[in-house]
N, C-alpha and C. Protein backbone atom coordinates (compact mmCIF):
# COMPACT_ATOMS: atom_id res chain seq x y z
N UNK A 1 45.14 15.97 -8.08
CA UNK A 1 43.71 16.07 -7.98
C UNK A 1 43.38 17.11 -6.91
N UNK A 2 42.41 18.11 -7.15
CA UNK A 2 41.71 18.59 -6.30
C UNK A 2 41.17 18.43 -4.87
N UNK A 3 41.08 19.01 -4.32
CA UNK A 3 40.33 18.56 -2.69
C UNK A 3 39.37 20.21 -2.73
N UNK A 4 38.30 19.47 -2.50
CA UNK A 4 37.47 20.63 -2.03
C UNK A 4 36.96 20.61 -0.85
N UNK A 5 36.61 21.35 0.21
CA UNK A 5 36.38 21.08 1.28
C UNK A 5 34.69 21.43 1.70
N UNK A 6 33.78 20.95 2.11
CA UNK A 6 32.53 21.42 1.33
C UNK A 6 31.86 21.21 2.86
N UNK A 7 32.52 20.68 3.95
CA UNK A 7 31.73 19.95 5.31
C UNK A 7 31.00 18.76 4.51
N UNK A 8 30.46 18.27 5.92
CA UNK A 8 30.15 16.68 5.63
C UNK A 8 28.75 16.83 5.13
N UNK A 9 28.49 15.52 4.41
CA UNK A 9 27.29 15.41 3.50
C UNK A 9 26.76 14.24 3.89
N UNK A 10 25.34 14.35 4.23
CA UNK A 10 24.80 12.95 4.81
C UNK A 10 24.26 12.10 3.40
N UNK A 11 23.87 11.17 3.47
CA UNK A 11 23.36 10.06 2.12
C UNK A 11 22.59 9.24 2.80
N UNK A 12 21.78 8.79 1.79
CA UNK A 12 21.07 8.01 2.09
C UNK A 12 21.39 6.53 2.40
N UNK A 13 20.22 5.95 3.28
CA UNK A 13 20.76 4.88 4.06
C UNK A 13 21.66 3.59 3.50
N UNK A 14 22.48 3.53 4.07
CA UNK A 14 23.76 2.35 2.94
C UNK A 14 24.59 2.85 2.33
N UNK A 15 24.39 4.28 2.41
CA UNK A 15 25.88 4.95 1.62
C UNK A 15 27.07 5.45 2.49
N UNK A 16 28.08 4.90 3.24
CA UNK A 16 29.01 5.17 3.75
C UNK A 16 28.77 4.59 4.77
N UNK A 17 28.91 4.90 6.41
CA UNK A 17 28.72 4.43 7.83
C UNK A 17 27.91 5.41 8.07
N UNK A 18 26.91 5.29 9.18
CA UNK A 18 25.51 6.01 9.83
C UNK A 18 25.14 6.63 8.67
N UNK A 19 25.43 6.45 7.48
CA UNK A 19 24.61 8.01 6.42
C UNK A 19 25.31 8.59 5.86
N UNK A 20 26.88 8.59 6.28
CA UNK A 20 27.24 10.11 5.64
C UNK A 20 28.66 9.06 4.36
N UNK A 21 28.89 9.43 3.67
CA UNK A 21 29.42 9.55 2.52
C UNK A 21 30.83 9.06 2.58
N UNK A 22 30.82 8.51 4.11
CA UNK A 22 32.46 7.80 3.95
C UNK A 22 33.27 9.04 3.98
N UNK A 23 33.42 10.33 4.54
CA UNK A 23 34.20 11.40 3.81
C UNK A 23 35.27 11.56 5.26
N UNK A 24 35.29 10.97 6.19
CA UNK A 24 36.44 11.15 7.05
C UNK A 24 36.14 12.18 7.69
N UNK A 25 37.07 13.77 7.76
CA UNK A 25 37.36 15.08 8.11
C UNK A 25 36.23 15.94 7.24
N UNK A 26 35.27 15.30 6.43
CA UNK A 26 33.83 16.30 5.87
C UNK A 26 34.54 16.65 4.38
N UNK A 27 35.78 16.76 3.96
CA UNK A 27 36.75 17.09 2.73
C UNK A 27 36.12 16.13 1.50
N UNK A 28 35.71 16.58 0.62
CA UNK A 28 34.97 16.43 -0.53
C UNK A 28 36.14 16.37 -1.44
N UNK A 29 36.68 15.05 -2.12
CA UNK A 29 37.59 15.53 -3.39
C UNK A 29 36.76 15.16 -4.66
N UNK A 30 37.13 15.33 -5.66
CA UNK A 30 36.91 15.39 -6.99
C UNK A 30 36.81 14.12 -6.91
N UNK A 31 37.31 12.91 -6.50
CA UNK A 31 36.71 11.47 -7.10
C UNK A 31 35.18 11.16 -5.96
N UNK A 32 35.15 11.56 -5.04
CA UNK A 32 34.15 11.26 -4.25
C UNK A 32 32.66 12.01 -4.83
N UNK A 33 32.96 13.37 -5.48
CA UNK A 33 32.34 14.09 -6.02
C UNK A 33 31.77 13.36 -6.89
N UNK A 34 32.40 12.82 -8.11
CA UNK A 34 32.52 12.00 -9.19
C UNK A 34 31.63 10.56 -9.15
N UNK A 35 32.07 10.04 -7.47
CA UNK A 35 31.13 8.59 -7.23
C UNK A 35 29.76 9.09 -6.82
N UNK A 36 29.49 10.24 -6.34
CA UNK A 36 28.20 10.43 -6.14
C UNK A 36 27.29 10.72 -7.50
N UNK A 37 27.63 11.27 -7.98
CA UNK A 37 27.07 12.05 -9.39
C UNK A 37 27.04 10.92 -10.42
N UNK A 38 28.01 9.21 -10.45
CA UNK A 38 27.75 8.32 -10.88
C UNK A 38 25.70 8.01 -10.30
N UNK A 39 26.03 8.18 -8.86
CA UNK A 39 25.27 7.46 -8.44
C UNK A 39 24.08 7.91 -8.77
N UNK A 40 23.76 9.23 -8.78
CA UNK A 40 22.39 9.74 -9.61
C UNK A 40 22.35 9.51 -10.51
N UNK A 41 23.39 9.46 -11.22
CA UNK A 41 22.71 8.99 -12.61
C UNK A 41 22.80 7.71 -13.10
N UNK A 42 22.89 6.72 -12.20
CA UNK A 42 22.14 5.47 -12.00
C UNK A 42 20.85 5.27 -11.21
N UNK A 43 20.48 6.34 -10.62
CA UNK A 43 19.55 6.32 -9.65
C UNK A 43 18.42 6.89 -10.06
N UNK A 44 18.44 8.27 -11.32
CA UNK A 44 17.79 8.50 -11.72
C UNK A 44 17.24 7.82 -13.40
N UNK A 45 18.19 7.10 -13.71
CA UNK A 45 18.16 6.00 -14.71
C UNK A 45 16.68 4.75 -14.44
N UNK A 46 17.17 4.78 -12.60
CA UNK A 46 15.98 3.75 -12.06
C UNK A 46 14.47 4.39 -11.71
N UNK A 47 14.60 5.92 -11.57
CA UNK A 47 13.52 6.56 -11.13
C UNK A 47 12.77 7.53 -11.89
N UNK A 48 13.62 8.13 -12.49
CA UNK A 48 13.45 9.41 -13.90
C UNK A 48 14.39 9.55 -14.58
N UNK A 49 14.12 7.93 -15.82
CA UNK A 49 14.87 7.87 -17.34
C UNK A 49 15.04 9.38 -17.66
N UNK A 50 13.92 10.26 -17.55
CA UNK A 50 13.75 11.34 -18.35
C UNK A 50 14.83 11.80 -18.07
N UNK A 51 15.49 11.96 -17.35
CA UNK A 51 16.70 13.18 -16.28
C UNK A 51 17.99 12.52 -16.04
N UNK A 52 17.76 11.49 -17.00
CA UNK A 52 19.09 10.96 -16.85
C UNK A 52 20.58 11.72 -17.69
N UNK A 53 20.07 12.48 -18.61
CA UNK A 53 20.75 13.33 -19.46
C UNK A 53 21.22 14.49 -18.11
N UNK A 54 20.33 14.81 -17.19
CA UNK A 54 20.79 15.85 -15.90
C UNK A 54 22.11 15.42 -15.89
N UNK A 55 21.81 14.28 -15.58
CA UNK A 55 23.03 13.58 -14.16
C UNK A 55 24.64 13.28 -15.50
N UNK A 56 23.96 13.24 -16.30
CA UNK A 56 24.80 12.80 -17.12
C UNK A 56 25.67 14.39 -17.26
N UNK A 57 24.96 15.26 -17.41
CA UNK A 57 25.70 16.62 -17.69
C UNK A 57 26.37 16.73 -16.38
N UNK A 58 26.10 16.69 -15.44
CA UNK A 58 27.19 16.70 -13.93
C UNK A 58 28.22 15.78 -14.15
N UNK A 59 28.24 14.23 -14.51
CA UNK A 59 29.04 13.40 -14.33
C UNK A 59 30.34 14.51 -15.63
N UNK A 60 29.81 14.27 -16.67
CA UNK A 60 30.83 15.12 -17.97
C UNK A 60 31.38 16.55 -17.33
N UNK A 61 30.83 17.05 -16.79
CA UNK A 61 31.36 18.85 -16.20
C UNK A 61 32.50 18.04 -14.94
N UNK A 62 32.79 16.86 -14.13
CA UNK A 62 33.01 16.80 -13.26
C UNK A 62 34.64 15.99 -14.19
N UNK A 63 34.27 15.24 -15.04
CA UNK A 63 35.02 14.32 -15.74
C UNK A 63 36.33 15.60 -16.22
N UNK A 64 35.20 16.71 -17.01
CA UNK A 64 36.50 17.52 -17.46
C UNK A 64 37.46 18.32 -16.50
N UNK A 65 36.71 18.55 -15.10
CA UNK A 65 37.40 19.13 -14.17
C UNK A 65 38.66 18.11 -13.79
N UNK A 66 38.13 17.02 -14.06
CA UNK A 66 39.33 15.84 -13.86
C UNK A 66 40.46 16.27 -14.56
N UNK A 67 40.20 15.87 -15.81
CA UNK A 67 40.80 15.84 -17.01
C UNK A 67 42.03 17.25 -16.89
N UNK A 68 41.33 18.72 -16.82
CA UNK A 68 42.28 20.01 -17.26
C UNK A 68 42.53 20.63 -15.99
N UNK A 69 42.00 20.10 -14.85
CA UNK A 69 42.62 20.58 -13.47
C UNK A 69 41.80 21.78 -12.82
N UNK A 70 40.89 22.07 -13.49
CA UNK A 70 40.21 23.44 -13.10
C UNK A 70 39.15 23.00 -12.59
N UNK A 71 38.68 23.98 -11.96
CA UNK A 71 36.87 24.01 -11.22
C UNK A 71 36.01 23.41 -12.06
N UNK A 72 35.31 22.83 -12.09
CA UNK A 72 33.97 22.10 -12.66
C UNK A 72 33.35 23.18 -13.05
N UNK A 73 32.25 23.56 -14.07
CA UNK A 73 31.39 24.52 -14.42
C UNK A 73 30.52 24.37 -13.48
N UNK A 74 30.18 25.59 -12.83
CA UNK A 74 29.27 25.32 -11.57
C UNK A 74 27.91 25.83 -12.14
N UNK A 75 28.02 26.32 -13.25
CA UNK A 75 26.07 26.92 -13.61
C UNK A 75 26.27 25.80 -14.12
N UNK A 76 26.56 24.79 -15.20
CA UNK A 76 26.16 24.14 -15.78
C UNK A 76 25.79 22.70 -14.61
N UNK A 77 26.27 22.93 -14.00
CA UNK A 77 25.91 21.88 -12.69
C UNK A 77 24.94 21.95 -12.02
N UNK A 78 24.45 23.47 -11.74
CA UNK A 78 23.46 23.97 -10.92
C UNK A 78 22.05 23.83 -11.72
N UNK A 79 22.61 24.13 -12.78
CA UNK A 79 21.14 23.81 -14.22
C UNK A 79 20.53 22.57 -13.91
N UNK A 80 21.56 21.84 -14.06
CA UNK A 80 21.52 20.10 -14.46
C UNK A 80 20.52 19.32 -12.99
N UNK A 81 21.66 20.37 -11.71
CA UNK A 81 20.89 19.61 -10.52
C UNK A 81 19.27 20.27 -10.07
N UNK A 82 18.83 21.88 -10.61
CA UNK A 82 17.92 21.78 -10.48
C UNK A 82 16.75 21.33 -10.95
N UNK A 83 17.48 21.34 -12.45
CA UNK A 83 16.12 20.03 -13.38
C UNK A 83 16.09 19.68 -12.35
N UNK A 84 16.45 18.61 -11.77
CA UNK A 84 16.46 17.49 -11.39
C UNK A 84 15.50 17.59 -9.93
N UNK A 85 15.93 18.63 -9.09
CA UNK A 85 15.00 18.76 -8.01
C UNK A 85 13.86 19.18 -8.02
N UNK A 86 13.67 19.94 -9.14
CA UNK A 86 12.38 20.55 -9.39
C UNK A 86 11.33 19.18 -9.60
N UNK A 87 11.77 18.24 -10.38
CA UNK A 87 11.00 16.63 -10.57
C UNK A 87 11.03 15.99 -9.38
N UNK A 88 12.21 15.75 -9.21
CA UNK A 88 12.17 14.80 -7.97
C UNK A 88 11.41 14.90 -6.66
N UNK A 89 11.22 13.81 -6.60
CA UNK A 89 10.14 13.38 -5.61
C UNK A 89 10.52 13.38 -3.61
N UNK A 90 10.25 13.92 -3.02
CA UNK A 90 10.69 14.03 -1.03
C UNK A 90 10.74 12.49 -1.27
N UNK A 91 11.96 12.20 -0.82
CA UNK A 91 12.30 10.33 -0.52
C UNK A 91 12.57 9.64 -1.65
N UNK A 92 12.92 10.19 -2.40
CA UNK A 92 13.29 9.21 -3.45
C UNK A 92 14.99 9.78 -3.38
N UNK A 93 15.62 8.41 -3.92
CA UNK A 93 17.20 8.31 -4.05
C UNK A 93 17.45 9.38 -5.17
N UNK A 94 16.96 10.42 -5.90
CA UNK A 94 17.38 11.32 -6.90
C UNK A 94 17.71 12.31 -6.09
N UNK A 95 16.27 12.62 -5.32
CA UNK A 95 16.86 14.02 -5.06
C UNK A 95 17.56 14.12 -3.55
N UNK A 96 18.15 13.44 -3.04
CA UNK A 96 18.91 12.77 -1.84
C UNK A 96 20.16 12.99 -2.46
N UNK A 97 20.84 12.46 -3.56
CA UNK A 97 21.86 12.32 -4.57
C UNK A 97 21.80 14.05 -5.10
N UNK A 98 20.93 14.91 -5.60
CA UNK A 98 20.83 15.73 -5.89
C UNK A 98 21.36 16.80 -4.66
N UNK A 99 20.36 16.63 -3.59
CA UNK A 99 20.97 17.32 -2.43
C UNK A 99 22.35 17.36 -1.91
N UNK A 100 23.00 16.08 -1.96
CA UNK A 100 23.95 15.82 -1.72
C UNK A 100 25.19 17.09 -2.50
N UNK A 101 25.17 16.94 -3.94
CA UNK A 101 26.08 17.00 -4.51
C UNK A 101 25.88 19.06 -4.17
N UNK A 102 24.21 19.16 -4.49
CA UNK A 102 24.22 20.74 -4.21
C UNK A 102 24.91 21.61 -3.47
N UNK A 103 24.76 21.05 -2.08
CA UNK A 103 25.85 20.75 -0.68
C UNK A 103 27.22 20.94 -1.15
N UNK A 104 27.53 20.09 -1.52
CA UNK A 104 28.81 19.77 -1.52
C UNK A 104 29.38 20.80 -2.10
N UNK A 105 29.26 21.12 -3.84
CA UNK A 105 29.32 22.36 -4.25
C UNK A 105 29.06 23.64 -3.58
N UNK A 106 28.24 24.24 -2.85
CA UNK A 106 27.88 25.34 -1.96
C UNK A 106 26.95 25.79 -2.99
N UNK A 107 25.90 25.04 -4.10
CA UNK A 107 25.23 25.58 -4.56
C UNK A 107 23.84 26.06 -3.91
């Protein structure tokens, strides 16, 4: 599996210790990647059904990076996460989850 190294990513309150993502040394791997991008698209499931197909296209681009060992499609990620910010609302768990993953990627 992959390790990407992306620096640390804060989350919203309850996700890891003080905020940040459980990530240790700031090192982002492909399954941590993977639990966040679950998490929007459970989050946006609870907030914007509409955009749940977003999160869903990140979780699948992230699944196949699993799967064949290569980089994740990063436009098709960047598409998916800006739907998503362009809707999302300051304080809501989408675009917190959205930010997050943008980050992480260096998008």
């Amino acid at each position: 599996m992959s390790t990407y190294h992306y620096g640390n990513v804060n989350g919203p309150a309850g996700y890891g210790d003080h905020g940040r993502a459980g990530l240790g040394n700031g090192e982002l791997d492909l399954e941590t990647l993977m639990d966040v991008a679950d998490r929007l698209t459970e989050t946006l499931n609870a907030e914007y059904p509409e955009l749940v197909g977003q999160g869903e296209i990140i979780q699948r681009e992230l699944a196949l990076s699993a799967e064949d060992g290569l980089p994740p499609n990063r436009g098709r990620i960047r598409s998916a996460l800006e739907n998503v910010a362009i809707r999302a609302a300051a304080g809501t768990g989408s675009l917190t989850f959205t930010q997050q993953l943008t980050y992480a990627l260096g998008l």
